[in-house]
Protein backbone atom coordinates (compact mmCIF):
# COMPACT_ATOMS: atom_id res chain seq x y z
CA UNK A 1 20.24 -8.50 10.94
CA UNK A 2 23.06 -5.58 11.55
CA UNK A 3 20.17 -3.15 12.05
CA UNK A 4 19.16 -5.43 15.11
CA UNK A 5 22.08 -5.64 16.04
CA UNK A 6 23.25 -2.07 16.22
CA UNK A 7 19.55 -1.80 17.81
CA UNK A 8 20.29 -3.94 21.21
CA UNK A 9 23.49 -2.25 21.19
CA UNK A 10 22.28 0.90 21.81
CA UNK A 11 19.85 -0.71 24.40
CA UNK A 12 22.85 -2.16 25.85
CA UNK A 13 24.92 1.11 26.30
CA UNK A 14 22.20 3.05 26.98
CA UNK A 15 21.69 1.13 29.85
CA UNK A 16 25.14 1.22 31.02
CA UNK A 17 25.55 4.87 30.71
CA UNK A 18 22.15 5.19 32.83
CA UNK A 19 23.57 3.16 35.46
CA UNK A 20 27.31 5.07 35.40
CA UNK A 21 25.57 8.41 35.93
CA UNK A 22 23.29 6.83 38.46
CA UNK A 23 26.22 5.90 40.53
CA UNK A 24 27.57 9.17 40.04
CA UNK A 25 24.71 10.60 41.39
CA UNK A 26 24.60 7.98 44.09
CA UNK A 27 21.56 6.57 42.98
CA UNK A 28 20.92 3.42 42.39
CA UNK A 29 22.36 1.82 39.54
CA UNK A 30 19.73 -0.20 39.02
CA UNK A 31 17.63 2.24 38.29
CA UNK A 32 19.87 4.14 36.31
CA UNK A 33 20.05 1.18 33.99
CA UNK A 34 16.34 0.50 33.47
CA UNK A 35 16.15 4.30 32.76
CA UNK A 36 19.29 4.11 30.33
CA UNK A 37 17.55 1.33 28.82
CA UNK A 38 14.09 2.87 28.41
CA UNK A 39 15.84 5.88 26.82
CA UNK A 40 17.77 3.57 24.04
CA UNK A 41 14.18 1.91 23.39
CA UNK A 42 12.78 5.48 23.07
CA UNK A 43 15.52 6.09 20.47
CA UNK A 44 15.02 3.38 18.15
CA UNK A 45 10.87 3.89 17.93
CA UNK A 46 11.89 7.42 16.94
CA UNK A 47 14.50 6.22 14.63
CA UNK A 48 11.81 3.51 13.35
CA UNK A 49 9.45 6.78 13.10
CA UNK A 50 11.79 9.23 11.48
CA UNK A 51 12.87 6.25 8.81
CA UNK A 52 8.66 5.46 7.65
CA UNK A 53 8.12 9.88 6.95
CA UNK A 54 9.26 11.30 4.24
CA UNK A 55 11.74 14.00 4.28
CA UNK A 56 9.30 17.14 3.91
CA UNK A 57 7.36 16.11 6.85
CA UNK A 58 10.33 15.29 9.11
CA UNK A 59 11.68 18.56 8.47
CA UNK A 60 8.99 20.66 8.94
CA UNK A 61 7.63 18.32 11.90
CA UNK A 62 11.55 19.17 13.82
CA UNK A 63 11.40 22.93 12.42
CA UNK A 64 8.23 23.60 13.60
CA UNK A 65 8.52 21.66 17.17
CA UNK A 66 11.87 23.98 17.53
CA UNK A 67 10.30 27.16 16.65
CA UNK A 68 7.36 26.69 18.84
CA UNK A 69 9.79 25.30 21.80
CA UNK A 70 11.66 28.95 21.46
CA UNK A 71 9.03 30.55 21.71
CA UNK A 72 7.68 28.01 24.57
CA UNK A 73 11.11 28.74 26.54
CA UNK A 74 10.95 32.83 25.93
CA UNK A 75 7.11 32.97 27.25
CA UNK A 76 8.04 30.57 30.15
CA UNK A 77 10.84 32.38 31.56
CA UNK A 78 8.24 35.75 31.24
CA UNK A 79 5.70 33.65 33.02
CA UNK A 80 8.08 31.92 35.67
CA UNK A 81 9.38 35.68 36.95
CA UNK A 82 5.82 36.25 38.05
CA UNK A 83 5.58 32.87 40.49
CA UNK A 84 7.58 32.60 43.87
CA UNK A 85 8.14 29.11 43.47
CA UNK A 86 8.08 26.27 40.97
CA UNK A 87 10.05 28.67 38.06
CA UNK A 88 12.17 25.81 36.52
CA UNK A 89 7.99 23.03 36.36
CA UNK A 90 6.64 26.42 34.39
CA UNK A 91 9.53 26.67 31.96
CA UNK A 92 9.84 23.20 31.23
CA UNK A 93 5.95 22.56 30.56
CA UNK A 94 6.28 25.60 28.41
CA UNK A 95 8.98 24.36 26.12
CA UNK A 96 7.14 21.24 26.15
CA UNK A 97 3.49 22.37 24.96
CA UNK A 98 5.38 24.88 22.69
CA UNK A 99 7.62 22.02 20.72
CA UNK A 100 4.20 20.54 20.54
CA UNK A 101 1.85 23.48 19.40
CA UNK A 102 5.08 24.51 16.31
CA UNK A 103 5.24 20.72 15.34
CA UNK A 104 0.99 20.17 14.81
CA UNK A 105 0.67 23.73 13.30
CA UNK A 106 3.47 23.23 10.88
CA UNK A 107 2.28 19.40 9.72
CA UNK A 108 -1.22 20.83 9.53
CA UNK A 109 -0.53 23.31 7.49
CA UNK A 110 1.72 21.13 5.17
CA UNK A 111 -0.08 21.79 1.68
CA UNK A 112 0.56 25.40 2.56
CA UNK A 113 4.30 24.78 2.75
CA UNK A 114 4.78 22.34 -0.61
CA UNK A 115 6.62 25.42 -2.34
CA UNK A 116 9.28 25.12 -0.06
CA UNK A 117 9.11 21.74 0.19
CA UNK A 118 9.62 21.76 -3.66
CA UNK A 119 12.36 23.77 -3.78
CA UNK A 120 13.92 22.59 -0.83
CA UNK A 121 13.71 18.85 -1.39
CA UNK A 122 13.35 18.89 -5.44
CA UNK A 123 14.21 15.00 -5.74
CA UNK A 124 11.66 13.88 -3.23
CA UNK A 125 9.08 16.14 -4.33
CA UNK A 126 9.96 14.77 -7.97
CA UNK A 127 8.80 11.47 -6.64
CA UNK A 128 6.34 11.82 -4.34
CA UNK A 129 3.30 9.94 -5.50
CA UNK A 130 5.00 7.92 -7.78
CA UNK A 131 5.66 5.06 -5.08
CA UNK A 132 3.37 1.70 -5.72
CA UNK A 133 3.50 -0.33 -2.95
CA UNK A 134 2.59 -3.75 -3.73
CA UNK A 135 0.14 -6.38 -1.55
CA UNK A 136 0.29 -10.14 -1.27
CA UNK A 137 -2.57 -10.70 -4.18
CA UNK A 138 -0.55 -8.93 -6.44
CA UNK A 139 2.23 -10.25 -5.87
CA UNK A 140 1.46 -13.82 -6.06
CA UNK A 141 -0.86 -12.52 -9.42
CA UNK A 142 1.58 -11.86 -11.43
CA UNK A 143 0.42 -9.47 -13.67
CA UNK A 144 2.14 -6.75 -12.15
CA UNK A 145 5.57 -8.06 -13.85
CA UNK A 146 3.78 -7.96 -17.21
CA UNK A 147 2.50 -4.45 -16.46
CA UNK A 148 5.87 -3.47 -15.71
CA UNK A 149 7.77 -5.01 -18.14
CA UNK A 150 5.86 -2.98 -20.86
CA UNK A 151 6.55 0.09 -19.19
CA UNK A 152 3.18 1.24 -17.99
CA UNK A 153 4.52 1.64 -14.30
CA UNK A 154 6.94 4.52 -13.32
CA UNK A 155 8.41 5.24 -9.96
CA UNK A 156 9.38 3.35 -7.18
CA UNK A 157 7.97 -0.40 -6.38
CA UNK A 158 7.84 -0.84 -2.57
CA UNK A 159 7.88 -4.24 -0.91
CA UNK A 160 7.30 -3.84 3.02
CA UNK A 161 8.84 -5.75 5.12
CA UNK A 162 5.73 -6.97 6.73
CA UNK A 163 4.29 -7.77 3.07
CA UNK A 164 7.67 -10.01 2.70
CA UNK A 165 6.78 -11.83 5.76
CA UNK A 166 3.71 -12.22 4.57
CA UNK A 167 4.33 -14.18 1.27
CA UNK A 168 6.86 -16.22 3.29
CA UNK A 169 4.22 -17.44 5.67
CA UNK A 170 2.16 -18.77 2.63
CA UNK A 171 5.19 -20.26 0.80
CA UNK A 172 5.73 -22.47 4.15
CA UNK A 173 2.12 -23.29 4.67
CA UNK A 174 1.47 -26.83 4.96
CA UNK A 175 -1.55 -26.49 2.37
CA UNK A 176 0.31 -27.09 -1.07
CA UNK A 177 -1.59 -24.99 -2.74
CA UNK A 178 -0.73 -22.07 -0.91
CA UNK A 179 2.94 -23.39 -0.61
CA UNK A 180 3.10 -22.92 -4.21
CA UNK A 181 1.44 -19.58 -4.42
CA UNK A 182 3.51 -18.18 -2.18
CA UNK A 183 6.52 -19.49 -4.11
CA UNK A 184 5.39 -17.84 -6.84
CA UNK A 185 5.19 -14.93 -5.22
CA UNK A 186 9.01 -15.16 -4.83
CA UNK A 187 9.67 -16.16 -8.03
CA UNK A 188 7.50 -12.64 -9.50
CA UNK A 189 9.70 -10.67 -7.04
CA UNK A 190 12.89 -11.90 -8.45
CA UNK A 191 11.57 -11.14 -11.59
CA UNK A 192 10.43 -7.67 -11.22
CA UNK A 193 14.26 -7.17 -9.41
CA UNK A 194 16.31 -8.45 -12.59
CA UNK A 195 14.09 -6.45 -15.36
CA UNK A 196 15.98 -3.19 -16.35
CA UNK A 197 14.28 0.38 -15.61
CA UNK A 198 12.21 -1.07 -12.82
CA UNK A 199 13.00 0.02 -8.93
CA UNK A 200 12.45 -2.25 -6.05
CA UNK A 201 12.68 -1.05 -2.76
CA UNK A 202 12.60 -3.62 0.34
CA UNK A 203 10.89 -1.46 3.27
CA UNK A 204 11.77 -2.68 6.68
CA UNK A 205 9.25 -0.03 8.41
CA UNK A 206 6.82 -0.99 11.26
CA UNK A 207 3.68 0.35 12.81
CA UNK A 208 3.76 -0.63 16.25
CA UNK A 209 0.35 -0.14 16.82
CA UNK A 210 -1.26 -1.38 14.15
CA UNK A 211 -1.54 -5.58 13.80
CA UNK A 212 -3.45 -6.34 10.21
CA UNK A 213 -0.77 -6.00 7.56
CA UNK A 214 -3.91 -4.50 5.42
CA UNK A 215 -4.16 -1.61 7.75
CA UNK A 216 0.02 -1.20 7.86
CA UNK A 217 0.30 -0.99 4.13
CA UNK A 218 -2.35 1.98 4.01
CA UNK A 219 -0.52 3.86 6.82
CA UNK A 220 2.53 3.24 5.08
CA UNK A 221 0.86 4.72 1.14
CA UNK A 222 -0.16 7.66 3.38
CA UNK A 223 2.88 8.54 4.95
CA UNK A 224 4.82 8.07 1.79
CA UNK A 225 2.52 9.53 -0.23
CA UNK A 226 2.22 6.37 -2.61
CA UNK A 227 -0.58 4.32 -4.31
CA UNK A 228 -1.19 0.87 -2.99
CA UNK A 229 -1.29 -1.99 -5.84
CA UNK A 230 -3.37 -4.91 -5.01
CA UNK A 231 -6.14 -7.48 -6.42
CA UNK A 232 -8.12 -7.59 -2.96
CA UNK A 233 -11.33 -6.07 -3.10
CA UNK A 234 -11.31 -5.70 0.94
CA UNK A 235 -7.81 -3.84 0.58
CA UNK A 236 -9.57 -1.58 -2.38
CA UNK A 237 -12.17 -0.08 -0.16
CA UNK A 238 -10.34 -0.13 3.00
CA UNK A 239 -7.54 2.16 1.05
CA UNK A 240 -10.01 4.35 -0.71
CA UNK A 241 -11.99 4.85 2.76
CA UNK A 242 -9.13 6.21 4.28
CA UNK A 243 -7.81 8.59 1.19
CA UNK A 244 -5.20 6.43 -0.55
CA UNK A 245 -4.87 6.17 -4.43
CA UNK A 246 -5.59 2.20 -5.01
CA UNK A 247 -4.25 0.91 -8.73
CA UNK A 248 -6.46 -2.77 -8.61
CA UNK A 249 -5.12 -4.86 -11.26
CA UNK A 250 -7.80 -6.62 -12.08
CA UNK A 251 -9.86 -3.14 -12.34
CA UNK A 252 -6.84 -2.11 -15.18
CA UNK A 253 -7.52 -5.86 -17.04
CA UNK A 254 -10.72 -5.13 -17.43
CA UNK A 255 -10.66 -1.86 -18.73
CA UNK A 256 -7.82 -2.73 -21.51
CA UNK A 257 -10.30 -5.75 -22.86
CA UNK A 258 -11.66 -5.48 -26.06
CA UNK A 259 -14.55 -4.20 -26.54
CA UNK A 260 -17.75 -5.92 -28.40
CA UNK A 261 -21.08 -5.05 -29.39
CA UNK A 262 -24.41 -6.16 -29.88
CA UNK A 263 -24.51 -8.04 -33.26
CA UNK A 264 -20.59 -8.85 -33.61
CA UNK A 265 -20.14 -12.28 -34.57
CA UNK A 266 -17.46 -14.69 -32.83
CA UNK A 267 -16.44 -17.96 -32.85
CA UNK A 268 -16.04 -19.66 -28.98
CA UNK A 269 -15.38 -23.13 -27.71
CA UNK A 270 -18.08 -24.85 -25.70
CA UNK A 271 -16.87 -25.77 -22.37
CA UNK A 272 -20.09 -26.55 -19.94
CA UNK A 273 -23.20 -25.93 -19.07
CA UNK A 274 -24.75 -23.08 -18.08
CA UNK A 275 -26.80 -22.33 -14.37
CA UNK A 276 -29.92 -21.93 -17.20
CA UNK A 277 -31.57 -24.58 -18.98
CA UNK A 278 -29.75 -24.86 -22.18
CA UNK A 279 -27.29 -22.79 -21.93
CA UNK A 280 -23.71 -23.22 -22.91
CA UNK A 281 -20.82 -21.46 -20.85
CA UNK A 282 -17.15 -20.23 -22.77
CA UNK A 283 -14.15 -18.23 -22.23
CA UNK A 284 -12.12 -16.03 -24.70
CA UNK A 285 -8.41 -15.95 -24.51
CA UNK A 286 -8.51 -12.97 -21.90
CA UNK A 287 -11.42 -15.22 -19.53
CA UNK A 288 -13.89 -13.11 -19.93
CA UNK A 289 -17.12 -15.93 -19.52
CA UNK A 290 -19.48 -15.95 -22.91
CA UNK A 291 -23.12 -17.23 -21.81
CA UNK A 292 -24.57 -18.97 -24.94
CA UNK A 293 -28.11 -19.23 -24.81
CA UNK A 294 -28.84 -23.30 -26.62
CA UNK A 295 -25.45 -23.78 -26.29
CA UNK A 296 -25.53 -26.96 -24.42
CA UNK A 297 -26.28 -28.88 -27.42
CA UNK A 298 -23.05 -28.16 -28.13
CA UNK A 299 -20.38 -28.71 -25.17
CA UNK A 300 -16.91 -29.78 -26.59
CA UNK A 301 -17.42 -28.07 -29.91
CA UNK A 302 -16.66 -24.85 -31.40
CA UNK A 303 -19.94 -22.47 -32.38
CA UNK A 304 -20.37 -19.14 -34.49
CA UNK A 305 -22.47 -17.41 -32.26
CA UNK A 306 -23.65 -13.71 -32.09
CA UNK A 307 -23.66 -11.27 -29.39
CA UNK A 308 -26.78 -10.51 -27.73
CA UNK A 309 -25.36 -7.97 -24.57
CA UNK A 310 -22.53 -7.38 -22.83
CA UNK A 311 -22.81 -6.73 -18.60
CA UNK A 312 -20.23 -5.42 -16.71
CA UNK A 313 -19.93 -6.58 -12.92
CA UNK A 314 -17.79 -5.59 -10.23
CA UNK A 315 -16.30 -9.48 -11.13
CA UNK A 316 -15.83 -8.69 -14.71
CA UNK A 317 -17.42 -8.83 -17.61
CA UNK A 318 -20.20 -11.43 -19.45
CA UNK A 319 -20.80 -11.58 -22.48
CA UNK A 320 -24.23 -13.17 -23.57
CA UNK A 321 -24.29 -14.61 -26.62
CA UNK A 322 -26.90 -16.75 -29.18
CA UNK A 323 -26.12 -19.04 -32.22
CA UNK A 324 -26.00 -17.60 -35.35
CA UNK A 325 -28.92 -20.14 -36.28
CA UNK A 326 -31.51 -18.43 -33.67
CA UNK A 327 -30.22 -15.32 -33.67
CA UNK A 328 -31.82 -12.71 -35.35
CA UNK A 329 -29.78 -10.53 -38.14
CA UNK A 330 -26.75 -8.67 -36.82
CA UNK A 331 -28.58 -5.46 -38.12
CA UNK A 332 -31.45 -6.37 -35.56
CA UNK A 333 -29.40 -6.71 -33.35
CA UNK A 334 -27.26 -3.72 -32.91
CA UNK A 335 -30.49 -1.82 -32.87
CA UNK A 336 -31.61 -3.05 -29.60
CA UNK A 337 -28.05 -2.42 -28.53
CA UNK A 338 -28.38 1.57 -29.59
CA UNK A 339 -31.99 1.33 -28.28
């Protein structure tokens, strides 16, 4: 709110002061102000701008446009001595192509310069890459505080603004369902804010010209250098198409459950049937699904069954699973597993 605020003030003023020096000038004021005014609005987008970079690359970016507008201004005044006319156009568009040239040359050549960045900027190089900025799915997951809370997550936890926004579009949907995912959301957020040795940051930072939120929180992991943390499988490849480090949550559950093995014996709680004739579907306590081949027979009942195979999809895992009373020895077993 102050931010705005402060914002249209500077419109405001801006505005006046164009149309005070346009009356000076005996102009008109009119236009004076709508040129004050377009000059505040220019100031806030580069205000917005220089806020969403980090500090290396607005350095070097104004460092290098500098240099290369020197040297822009030196070659310009060489160049305007040799025309009769039109000195002060050749100069300017000089200074201008040369701020230009020293700005892309220097950002380009960025890796070059890390170094100096380094030892220049040692707390932001300290933490560059360590940023996780967090999506809606993950949010409203969960799992993240869990993660967290254990202490397998260091750095900074980002929260855009437009991610905020977000969440508090589903939490007033008229669908209940979402209302009370997106309160949860909320509720996850507080959580991660109140446990001790974990760092929230709110980002208010916009990209104008970009409209999915998707597409804003990849810009955003690129120009901070961060990973993105989400559930979304759409999010996933979009990020890793475009460079960015994605940590998928339900990618990490997966790896960290247990393993099993052809042969291993467990005991599982019949829930339904299975898409196959016979078959009997169950969980274990993590929900991975256990297939259990003649297992309908047995829906609302616990069974000793043995493990069969074990495939991993992009979903998760199955585990597929006969009674011990048709399956064949354990020993058997883990032999067609090595096999």
């Amino acid at each position: 709110m102050t931010r705005t605020v402060a914002r249209l003030l500077v419109i405001v003023v801006s505005a006046a002061a164009g149309g005070a020096v346009a009356r000076t000038l005996e102009a008109p004021g009119a236009a004076g102000g709508a040129i004050g005014a377009l000059a505040g609005v220019v100031a806030i987008l580069l205000e917005a701008l220089a806020a969403s970079l980090p500090i290396e690359r607005l350095f070097w970016g104004v460092a290098g446009g500098l240099t290369g507008a020197a040297t822009g201004l030196v070659l310009g005044v060489v160049a305007g001595a040799l025309v009769e006319r039109g000195q002060a156009a050749v100069v300017a568009l000089a200074v201008v192509l040369g701020a230009y040239i020293g700005a892309a040359v220097a950002l380009g050549r960025l890796a070059d310069l890390s170094a100096i960045s380094a030892w220049l900027f040692p707390v932001a190089g300290r933490g560059r890459g360590l940023d996780k900025l967090l999506d809606t799915s993950a949010i409203i997951d969960g799992r993240i505080a869990d993660v967290c809370g254990k202490g397998f997550l260091d750095g900074t936890l980002v929260v855009p603004g437009f991610v905020l926004r977000e969440l508090q579009r589903v939490a007033d949907s008229s669908d209940a369902l979402k209302r009370n995912r997106g309160k949860r959301g909320f509720e996850v957020l507080g959580r991660l804010q109140r446990m001790p040795g974990v760092r929230v940051e709110i980002a208010e930072v916009e990209f104008p010209d970009v409209e999915e939120v998707d597409r804003k929180l990849v810009e955003l992991a690129r120009t901070r250098g961060g990973k993105v943390v989400t559930n979304d499988y759409n999010l996933n490849k979009l990020a890793e198409l475009s460079g960015v480090a994605v940590l998928n949550v339900n990618e990490l559950a997966n790896a960290v459950k247990p393993m099993v093995i052809p042969g291993e014996a467990m005991t599982v709680q019949v829930l339904r049937e299975g898409k196959e004739p016979g078959q009997g579907v169950a969980y274990l306590d993590d929900g991975t699904m256990v297939v259990i081949e003649q297992g309908k027979r047995s829906i609302g009942q616990a069974l000793e069954v043995v493990v069969t195979s074990v495939l991993q999809t992009p979903a998760g895992r199955m585990i597929f699973t006969r009674t011990r009373d048709d399956a064949p020895s354990a020993a058997a077993a883990r032999e067609r597993g090595d096999a």
